[in-house]
N, C-alpha and C. Protein backbone atom coordinates (compact mmCIF):
# COMPACT_ATOMS: atom_id res chain seq x y z
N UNK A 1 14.60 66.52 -43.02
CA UNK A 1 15.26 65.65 -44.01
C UNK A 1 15.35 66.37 -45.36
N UNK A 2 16.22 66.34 -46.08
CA UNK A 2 16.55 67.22 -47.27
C UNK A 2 16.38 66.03 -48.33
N UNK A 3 15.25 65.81 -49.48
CA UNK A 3 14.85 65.58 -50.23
C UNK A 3 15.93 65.03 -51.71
N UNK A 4 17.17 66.25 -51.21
CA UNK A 4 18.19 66.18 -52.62
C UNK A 4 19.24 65.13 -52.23
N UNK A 5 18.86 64.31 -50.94
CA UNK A 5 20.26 62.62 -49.88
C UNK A 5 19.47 61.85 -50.23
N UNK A 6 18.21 62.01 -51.18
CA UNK A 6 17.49 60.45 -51.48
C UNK A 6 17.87 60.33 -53.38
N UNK A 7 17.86 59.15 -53.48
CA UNK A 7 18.22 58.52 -54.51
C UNK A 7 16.34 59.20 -55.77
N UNK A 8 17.03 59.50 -56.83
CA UNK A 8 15.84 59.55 -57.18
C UNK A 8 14.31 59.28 -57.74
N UNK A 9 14.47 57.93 -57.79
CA UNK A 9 13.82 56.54 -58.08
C UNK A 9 12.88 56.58 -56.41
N UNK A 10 13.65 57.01 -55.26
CA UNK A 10 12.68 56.66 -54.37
C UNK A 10 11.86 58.04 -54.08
N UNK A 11 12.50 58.98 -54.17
CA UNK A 11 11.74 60.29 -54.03
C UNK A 11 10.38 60.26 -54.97
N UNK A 12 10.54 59.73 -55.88
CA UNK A 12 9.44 60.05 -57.32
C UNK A 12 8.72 58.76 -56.88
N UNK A 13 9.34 57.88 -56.24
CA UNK A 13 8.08 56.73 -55.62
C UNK A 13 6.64 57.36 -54.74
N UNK A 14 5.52 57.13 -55.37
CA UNK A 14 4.35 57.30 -54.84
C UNK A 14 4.06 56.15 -53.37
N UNK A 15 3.15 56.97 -52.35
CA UNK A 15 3.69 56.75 -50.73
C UNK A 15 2.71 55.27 -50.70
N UNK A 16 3.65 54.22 -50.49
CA UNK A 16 2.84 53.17 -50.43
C UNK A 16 3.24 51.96 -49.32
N UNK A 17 2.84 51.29 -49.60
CA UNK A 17 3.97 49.83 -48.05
C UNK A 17 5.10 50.05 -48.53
N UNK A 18 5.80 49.87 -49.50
CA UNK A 18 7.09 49.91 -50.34
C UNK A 18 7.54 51.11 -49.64
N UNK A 19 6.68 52.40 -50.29
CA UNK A 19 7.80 53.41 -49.53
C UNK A 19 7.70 53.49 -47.99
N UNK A 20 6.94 53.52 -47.71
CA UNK A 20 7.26 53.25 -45.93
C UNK A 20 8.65 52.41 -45.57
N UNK A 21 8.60 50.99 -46.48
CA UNK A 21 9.55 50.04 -45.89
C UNK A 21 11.59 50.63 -46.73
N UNK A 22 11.15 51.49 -47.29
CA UNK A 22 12.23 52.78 -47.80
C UNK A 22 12.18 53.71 -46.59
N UNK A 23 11.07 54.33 -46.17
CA UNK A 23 11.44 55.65 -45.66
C UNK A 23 11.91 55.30 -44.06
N UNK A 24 11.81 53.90 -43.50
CA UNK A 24 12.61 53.06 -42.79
C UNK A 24 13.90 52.68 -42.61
N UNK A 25 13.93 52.60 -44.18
CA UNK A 25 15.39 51.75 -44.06
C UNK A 25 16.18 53.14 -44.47
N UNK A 26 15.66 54.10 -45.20
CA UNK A 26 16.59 55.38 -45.31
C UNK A 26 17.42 56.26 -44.09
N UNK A 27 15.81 55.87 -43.24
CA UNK A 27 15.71 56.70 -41.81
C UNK A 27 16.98 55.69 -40.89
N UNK A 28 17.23 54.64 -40.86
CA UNK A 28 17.73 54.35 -40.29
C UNK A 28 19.63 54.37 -41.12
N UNK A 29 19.68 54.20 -42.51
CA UNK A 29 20.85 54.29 -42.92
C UNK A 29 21.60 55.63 -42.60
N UNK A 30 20.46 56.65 -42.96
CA UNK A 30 20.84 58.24 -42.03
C UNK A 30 21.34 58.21 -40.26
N UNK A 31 20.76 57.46 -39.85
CA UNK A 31 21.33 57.38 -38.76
C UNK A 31 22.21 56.56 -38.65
N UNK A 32 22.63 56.02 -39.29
CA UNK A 32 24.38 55.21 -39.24
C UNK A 32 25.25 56.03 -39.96
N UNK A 33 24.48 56.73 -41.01
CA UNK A 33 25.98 58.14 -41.44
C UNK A 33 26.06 58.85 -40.72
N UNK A 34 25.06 59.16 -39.66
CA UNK A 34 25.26 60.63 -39.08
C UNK A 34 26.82 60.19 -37.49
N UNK A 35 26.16 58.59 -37.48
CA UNK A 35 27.07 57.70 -36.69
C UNK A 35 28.43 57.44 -37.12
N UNK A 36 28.48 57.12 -38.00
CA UNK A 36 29.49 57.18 -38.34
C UNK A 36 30.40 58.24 -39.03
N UNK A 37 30.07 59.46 -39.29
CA UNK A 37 30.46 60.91 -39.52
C UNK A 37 31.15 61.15 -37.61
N UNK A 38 30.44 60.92 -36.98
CA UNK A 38 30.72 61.42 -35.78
C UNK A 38 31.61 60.58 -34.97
N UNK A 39 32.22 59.29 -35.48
CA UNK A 39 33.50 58.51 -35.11
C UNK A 39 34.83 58.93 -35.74
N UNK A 40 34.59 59.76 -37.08
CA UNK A 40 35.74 60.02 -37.71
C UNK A 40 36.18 61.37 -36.96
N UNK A 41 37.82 61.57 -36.52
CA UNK A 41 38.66 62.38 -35.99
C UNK A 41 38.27 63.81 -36.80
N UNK A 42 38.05 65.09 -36.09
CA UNK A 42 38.04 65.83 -36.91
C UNK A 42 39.53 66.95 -37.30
């Protein structure tokens, strides 16, 4: 995961329930771009 696709408010967030329930919802929004990158015609 490349550090410089996160917003920077959550990167500088110290690792807590919060960021877990981020590094979740990131992990999964990455996997709907990578999904949806790969529906568009190239």
């Amino acid at each position: 995961m490349l550090p410089l696709l996160y917003p920077r408010n959550h990167f500088l967030e110290p690792f807590g329930e919060k960021a877990k329930r981020n590094l979740m919802y990131w992990r999964n929004s990455w996997c709907c771009y990578i999904l949806s990158l790969l529906q568009f015609p190239k």
